[in-house]
Structures are given as structure tokens and as C-alpha cells.
N, C-alpha and C. Protein backbone atom coordinates (compact mmCIF):
# COMPACT_ATOMS: atom_id res chain seq x y z
N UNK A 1 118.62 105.36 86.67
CA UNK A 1 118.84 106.67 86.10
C UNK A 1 119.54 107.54 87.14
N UNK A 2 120.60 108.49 86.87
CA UNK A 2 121.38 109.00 87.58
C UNK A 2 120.69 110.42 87.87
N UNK A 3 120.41 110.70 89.31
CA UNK A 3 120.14 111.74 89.50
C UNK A 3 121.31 112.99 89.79
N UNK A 4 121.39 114.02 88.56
CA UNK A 4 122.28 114.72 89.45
C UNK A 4 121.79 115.67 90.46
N UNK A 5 122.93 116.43 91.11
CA UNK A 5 122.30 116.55 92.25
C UNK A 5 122.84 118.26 91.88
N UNK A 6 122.35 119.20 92.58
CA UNK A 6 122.14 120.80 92.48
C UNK A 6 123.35 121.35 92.02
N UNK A 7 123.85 121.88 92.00
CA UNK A 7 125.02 122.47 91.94
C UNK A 7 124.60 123.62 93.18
N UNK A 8 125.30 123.87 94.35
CA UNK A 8 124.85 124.75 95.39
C UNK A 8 126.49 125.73 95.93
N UNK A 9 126.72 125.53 94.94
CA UNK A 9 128.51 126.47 95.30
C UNK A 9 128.26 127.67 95.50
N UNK A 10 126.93 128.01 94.88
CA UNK A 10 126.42 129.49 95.04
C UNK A 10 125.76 130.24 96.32
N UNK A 11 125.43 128.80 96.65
CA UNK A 11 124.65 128.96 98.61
C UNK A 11 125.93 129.14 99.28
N UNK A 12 125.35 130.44 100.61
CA UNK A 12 126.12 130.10 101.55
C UNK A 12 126.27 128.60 101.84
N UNK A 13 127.75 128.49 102.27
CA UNK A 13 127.92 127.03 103.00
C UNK A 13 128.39 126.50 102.20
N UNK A 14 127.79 126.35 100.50
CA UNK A 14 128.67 125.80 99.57
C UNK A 14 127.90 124.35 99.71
N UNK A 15 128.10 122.92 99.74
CA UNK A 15 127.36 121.59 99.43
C UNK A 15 127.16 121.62 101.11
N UNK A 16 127.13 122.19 102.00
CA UNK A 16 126.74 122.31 103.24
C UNK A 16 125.16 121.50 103.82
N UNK A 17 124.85 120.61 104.08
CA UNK A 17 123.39 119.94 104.01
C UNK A 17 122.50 120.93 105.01
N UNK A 18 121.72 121.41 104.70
CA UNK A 18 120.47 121.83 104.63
C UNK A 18 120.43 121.64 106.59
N UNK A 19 119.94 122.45 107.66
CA UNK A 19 119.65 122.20 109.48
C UNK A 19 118.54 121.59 108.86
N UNK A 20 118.79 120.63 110.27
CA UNK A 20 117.70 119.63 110.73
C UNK A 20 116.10 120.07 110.54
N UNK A 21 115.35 119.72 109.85
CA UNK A 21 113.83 120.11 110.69
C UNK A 21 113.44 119.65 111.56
N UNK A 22 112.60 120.76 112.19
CA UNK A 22 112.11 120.28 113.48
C UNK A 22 111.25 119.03 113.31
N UNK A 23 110.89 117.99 114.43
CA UNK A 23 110.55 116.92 114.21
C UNK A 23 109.18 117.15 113.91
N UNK A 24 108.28 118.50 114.26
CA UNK A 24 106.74 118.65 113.90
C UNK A 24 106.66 119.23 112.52
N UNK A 25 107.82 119.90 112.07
CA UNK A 25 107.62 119.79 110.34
C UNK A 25 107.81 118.67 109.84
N UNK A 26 108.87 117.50 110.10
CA UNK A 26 109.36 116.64 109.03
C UNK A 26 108.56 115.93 108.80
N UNK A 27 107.68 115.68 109.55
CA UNK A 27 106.32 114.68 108.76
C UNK A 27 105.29 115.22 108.52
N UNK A 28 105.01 116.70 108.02
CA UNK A 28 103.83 117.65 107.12
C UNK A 28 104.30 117.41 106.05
N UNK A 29 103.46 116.41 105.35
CA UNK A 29 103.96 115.70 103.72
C UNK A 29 102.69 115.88 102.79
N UNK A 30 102.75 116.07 101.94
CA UNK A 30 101.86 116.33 100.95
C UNK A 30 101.27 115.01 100.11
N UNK A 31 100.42 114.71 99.79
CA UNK A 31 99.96 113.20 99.09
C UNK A 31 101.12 112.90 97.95
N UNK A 32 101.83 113.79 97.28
CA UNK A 32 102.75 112.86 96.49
C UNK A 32 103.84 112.30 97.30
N UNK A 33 104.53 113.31 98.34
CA UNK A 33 105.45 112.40 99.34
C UNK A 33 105.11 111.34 99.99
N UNK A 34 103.83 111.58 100.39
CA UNK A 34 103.59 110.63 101.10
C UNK A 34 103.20 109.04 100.22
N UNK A 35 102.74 109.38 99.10
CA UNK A 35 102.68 108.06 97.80
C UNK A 35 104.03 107.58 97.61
N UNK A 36 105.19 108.49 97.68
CA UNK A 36 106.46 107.69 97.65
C UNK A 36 106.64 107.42 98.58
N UNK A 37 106.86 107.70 99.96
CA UNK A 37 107.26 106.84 100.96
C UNK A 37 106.58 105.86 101.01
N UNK A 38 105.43 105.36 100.10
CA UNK A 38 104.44 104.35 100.42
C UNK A 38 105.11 103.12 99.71
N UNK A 39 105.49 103.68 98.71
CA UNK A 39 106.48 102.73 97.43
C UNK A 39 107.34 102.32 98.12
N UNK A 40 108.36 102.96 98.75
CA UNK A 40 109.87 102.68 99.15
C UNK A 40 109.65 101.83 100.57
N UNK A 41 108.52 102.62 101.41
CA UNK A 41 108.04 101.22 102.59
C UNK A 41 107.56 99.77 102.08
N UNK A 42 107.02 99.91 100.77
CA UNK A 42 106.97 98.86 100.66
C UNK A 42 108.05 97.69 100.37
N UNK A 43 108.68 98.26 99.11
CA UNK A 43 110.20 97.87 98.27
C UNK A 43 111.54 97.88 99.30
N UNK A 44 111.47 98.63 100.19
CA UNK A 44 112.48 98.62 100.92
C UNK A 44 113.33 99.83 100.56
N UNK A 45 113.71 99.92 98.91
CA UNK A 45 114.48 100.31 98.60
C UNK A 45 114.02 100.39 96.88
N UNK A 46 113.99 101.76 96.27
CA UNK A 46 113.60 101.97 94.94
C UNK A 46 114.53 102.56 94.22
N UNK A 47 114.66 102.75 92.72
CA UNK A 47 114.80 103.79 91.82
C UNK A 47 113.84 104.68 91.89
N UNK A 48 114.27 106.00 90.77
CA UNK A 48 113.27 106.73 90.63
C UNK A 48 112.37 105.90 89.58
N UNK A 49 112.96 105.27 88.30
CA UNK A 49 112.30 104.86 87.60
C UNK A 49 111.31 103.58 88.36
N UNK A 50 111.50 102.72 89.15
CA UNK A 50 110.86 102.03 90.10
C UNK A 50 109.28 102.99 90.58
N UNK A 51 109.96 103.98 90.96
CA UNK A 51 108.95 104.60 92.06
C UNK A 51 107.71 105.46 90.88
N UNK A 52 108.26 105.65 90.10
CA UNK A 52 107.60 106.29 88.83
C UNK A 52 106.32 105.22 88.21
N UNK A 53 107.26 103.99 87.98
CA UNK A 53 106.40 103.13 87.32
C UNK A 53 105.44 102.81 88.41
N UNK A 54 105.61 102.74 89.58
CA UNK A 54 104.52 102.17 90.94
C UNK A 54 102.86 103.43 90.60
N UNK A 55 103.74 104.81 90.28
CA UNK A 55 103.07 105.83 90.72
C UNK A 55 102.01 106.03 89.55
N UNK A 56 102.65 105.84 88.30
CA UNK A 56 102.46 106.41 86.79
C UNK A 56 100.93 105.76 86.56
N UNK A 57 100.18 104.62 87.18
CA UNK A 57 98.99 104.68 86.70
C UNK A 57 97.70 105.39 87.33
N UNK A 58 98.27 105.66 88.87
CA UNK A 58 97.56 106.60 89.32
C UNK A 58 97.88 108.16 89.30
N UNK A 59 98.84 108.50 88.82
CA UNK A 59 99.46 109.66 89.07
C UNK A 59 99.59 110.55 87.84
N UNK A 60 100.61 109.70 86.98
CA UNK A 60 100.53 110.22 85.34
C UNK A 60 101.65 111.21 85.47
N UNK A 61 102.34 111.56 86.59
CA UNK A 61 103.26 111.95 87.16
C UNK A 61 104.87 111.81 85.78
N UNK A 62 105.18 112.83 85.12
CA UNK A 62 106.57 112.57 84.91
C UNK A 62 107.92 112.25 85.89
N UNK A 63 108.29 111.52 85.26
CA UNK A 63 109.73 110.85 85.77
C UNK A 63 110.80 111.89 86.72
N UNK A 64 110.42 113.17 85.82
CA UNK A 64 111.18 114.11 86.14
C UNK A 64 110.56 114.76 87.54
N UNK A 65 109.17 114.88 87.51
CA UNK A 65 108.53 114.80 88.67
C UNK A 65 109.09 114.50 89.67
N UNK A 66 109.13 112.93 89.31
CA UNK A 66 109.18 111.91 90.77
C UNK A 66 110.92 112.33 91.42
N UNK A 67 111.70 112.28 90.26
CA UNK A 67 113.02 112.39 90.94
C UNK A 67 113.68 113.86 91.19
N UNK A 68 112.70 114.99 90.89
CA UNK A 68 112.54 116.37 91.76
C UNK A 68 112.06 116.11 93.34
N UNK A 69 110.99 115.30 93.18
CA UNK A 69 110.33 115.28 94.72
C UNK A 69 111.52 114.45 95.79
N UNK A 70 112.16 113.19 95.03
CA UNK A 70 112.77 112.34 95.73
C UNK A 70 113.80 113.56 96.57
N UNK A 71 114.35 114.23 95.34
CA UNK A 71 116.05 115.08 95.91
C UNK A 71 115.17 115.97 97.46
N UNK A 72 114.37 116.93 97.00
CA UNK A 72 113.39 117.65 97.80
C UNK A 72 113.49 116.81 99.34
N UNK A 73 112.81 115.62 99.26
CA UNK A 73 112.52 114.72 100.34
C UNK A 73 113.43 114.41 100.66
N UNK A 74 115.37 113.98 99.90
CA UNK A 74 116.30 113.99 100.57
C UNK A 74 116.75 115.20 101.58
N UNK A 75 116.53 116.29 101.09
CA UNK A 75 117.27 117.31 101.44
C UNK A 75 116.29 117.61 103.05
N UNK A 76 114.90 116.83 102.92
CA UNK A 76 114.56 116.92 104.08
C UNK A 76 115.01 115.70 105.08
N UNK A 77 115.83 114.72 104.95
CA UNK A 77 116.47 113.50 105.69
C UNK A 77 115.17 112.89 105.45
N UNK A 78 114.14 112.46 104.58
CA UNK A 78 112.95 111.70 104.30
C UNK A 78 113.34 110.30 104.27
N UNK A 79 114.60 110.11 102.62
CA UNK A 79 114.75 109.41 101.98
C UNK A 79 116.41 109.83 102.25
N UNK A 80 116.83 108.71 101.82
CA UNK A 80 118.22 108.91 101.14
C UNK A 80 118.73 107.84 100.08
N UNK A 81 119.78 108.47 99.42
CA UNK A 81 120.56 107.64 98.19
C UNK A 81 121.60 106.67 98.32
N UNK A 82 121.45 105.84 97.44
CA UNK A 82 123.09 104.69 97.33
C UNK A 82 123.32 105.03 96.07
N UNK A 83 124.24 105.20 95.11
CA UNK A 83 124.37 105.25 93.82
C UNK A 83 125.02 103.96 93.44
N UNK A 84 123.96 103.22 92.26
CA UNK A 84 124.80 101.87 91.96
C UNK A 84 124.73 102.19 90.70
N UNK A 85 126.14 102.36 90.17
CA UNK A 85 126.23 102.76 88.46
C UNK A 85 125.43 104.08 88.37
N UNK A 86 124.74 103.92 87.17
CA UNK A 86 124.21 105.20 87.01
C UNK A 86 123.11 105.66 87.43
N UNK A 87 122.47 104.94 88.01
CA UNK A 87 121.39 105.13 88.67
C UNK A 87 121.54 105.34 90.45
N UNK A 88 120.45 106.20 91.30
CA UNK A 88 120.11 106.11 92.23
C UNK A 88 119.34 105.13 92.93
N UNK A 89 119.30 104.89 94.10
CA UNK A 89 118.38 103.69 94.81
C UNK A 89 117.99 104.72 95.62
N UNK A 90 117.28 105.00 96.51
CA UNK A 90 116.37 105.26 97.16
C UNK A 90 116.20 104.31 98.42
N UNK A 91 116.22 104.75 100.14
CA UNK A 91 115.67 104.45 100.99
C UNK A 91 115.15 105.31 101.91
N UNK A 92 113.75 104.66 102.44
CA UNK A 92 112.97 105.33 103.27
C UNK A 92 114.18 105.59 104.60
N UNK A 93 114.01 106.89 104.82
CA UNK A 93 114.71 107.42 106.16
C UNK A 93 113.98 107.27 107.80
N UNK A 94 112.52 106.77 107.20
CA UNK A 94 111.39 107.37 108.29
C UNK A 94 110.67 106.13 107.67
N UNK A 95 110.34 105.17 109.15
CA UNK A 95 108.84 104.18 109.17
C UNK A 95 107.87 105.48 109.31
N UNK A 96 106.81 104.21 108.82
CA UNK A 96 105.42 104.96 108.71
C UNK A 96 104.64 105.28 110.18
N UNK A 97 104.93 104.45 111.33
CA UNK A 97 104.80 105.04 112.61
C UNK A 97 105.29 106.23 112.75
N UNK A 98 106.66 106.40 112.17
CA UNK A 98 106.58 108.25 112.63
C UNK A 98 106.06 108.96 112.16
N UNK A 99 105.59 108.79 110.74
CA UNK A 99 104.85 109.62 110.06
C UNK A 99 103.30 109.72 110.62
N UNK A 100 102.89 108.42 111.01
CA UNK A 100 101.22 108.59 111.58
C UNK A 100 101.52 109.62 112.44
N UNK A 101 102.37 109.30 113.57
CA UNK A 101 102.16 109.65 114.99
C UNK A 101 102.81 111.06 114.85
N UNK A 102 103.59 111.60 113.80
CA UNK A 102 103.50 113.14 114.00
C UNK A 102 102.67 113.54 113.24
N UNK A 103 102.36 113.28 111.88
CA UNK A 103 100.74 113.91 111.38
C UNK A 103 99.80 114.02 112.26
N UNK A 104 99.41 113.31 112.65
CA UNK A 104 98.53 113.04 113.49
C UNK A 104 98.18 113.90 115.07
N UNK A 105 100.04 114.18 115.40
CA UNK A 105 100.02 115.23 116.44
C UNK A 105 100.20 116.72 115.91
N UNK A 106 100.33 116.57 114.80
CA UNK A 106 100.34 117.72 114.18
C UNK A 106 98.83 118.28 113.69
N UNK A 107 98.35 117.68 112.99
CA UNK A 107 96.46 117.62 113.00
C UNK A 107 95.47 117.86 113.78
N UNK A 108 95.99 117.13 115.37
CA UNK A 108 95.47 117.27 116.47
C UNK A 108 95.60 118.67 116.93
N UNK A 109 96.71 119.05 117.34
CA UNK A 109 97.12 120.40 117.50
C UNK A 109 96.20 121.81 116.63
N UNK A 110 96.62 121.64 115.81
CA UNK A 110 96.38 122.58 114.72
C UNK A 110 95.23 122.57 114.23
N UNK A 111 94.12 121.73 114.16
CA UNK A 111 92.65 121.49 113.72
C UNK A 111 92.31 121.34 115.47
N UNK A 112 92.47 121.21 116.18
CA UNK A 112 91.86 120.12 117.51
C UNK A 112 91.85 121.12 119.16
N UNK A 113 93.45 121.82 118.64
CA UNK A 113 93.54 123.08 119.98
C UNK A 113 94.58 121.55 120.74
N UNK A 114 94.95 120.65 120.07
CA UNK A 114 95.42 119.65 120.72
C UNK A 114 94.32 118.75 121.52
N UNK A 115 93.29 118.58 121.42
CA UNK A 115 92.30 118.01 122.26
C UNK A 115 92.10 117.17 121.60
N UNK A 116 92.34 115.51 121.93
CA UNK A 116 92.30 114.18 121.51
C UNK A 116 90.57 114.15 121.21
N UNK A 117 90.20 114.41 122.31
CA UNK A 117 88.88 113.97 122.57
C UNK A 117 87.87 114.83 120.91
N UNK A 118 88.94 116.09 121.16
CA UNK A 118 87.49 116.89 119.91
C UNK A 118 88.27 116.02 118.58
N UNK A 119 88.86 115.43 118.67
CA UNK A 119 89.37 114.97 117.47
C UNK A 119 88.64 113.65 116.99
N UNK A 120 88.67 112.84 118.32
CA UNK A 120 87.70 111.70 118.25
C UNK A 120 86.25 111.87 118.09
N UNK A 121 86.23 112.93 118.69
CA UNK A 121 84.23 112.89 118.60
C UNK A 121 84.19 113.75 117.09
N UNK A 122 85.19 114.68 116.63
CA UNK A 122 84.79 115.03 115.30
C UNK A 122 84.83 113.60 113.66
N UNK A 123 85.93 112.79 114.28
CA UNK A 123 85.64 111.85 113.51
C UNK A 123 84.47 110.71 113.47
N UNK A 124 83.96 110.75 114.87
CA UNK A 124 83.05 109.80 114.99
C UNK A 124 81.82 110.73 114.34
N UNK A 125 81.67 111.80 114.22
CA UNK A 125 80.49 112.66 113.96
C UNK A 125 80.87 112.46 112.52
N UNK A 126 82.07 112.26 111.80
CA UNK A 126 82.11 112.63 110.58
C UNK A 126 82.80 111.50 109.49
N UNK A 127 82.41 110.35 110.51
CA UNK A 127 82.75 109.51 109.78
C UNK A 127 81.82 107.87 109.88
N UNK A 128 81.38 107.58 108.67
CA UNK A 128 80.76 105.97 108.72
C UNK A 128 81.45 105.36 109.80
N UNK A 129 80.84 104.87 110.80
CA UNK A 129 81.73 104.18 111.79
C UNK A 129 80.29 103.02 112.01
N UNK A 130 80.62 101.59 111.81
CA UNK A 130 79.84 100.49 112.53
C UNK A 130 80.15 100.22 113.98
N UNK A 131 79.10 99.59 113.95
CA UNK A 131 79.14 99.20 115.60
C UNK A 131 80.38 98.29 115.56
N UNK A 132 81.07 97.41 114.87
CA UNK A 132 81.90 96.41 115.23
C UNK A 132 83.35 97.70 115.60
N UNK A 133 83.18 98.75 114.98
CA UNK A 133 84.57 99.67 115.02
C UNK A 133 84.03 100.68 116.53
N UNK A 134 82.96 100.63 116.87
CA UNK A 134 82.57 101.11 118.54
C UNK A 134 83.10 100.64 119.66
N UNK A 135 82.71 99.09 118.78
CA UNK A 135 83.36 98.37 120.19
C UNK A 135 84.69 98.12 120.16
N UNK A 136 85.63 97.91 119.31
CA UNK A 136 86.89 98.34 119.46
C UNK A 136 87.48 99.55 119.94
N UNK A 137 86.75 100.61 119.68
CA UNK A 137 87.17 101.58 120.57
C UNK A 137 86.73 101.84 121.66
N UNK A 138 85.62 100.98 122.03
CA UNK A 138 85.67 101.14 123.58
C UNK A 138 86.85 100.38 124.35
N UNK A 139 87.19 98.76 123.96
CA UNK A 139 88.22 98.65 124.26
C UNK A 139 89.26 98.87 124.48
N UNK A 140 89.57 99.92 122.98
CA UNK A 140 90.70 100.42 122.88
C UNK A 140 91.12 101.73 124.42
N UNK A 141 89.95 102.39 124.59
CA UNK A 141 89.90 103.27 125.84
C UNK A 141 89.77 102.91 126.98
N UNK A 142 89.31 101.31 126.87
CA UNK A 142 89.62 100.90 128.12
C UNK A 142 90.67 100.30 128.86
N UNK A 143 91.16 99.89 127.67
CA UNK A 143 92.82 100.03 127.87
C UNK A 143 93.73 100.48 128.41
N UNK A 144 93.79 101.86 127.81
CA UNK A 144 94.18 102.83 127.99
C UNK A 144 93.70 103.24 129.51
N UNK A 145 92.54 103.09 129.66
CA UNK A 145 92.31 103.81 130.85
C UNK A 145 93.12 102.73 132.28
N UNK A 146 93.19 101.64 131.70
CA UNK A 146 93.59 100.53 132.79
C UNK A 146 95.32 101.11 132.55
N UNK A 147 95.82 100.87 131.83
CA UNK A 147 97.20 101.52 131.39
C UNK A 147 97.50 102.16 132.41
N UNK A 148 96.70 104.05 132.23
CA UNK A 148 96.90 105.12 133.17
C UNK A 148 96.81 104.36 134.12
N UNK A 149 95.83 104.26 134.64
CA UNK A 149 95.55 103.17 136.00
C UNK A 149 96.61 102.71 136.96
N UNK A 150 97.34 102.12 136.13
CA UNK A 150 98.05 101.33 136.94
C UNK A 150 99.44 102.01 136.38
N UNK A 151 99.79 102.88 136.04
CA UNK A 151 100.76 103.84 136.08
C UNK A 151 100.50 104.68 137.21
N UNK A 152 99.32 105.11 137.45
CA UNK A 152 98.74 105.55 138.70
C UNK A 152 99.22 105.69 139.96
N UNK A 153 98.89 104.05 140.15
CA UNK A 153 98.96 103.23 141.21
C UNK A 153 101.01 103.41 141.31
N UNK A 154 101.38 102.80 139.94
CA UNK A 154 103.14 102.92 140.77
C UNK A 154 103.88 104.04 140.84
N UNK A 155 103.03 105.04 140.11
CA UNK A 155 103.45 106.44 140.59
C UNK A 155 103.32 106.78 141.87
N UNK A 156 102.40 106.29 142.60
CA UNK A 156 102.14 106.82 143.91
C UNK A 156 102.92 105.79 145.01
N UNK A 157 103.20 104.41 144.61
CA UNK A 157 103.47 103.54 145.88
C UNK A 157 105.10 103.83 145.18
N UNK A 158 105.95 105.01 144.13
CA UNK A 158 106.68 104.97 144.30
C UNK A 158 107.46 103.88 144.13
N UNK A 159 106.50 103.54 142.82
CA UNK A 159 106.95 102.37 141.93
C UNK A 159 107.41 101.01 142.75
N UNK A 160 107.08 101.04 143.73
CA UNK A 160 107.75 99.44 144.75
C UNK A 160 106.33 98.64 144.00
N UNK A 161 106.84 97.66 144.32
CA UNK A 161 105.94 96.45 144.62
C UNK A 161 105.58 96.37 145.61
N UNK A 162 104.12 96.08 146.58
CA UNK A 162 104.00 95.42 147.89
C UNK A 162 104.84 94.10 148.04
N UNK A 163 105.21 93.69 149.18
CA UNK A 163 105.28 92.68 149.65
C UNK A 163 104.83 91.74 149.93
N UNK A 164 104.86 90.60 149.63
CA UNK A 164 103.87 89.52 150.19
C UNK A 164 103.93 88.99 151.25
């Protein structure tokens, strides 16, 4: 299905694309964006009618819906278009690593004061967590702490190697 696209002759700039967002807005996505980028990460590459039918039994979402949100999410560099015939295709602009890792620094920040730690201990306070997911995160911090560690260490010897 062919999406047309705005008519914007009336905006300054004229079909002029939309400045960059900053990289701590472009991934504040709302659960329906983020349900389509879930589609198109998966597919690679969708229609609207594709992304509709993925969405339509949990969503109930009109068609017209989905391919309002898609243009929206173009105009933010989310997604972008190929036109084959009359229809649009759809590709994700953005893996889902960028999306964790700026939600996530965005969440932190803004709920947290930026403090990893109140973020972790508010989820551990506020979330079912088993012991098998404890001990992965102790690992996981000990890791990390060996990581720093030895970033540490070649920060200070000034990144050489000793000699043998």
C-alpha cells in the first residue's frame, strides 16, 4: 500500500527533512513505536500492511494507524522507505542495542539523578528476582569490576606492557 507522504510546501524549507534529534531524544519511544521496531527487527524489512497484520491481534490498531506512526518515525530517521510499486517497505534505521542503551540512559538519568546503583537497587527492591539471576549479577559486577581494574592498571603504567 502506497504511503503518501505530506504535502509540506507550506513549511518553511518546503520538503526540507526535519534537524537531526538529539541522540537522548531519538530513542524516547512510546510502546506502539517501539512494537514496530520490534516487527521490522524482526522481518528485516516490512510493509505497513505487514506490520499491521503482526500488530492487529494485540493491538486492534487501524492500518491507518500503523502507517501514520511509520511516516512520524521516518521523519524521526527511526525507520526508512524503499517504494516497490505501490506500496512502501519499511526498514529499521536503529538496532535494538541503541534503543536499550539510550532508554535506559535516559531512565537512569531522569528517574535515577543518573545513579546506576539507585537504579539497580530500585529494581532489585522492585522486582521478583531468584537467586539464579543474583548470581549472575554478581558476576556480572565482577566483571566489570575486573574490567575497571585492569583499565586501571594500563592507565597508570601508561598503557606499556612490562617487560619480561
Amino acid at each position: 500500500m502506497a504511503i503518501p507522504r505530506r504535502d509540506r510546501s507550506n513549511r518553511p524549507g518546503g520538503d526540507t527533512p526535519s534537524p537531526p534529534i538529539s541522540p537522548g531524544r531519538l530513542h524516547r519511544l512510546g510502546d506502539l513505536q517501539l512494537a514496530i521496531l520490534d516487527v521490522l527487527w524482526e522481518k528485516a524489512s516490512a510493509t505497513v500492511a505487514e506490520v499491521h497484520a503482526q500488530l492487529l491481534p494485540t493491538r486492534g490498531l487501524a492500518l491507518t494507524t500503523i502507517a501514520t506512526m511509520l511516516r512520524k518515525m521516518e521523519d524521526r530517521r527511526l525507520v526508512r522507505h524503499e517504494q516497490d510499486g505501490r506500496q512502501y517497505i519499511y526498514f529499521p534505521q536503529v538496532d535494538a542495542n541503541q534503543v536499550q542503551r539510550s532508554m535506559t540512559a535516559d531512565i537512569t538519568d531522569r528517574l535515577f539523578g543518573g545513579s546506576v546503583t539507585a537504579l539497580v537497587s530500585h529494581l532489585l527492591d522492585e522486582s521478583e528476582v531468584d537467586p539464579e539471576e543474583v548470581d549472575e549479577l554478581r558476576r556480572l559486577v565482577d566483571a566489570k569490576r575486573r574490567e575497571l581494574n585492569q583499565a586501571d592498571r594500563q592507565q597508570q603504567g601508561g598503557g606499556r606492557k612490562p617487560h619480561a
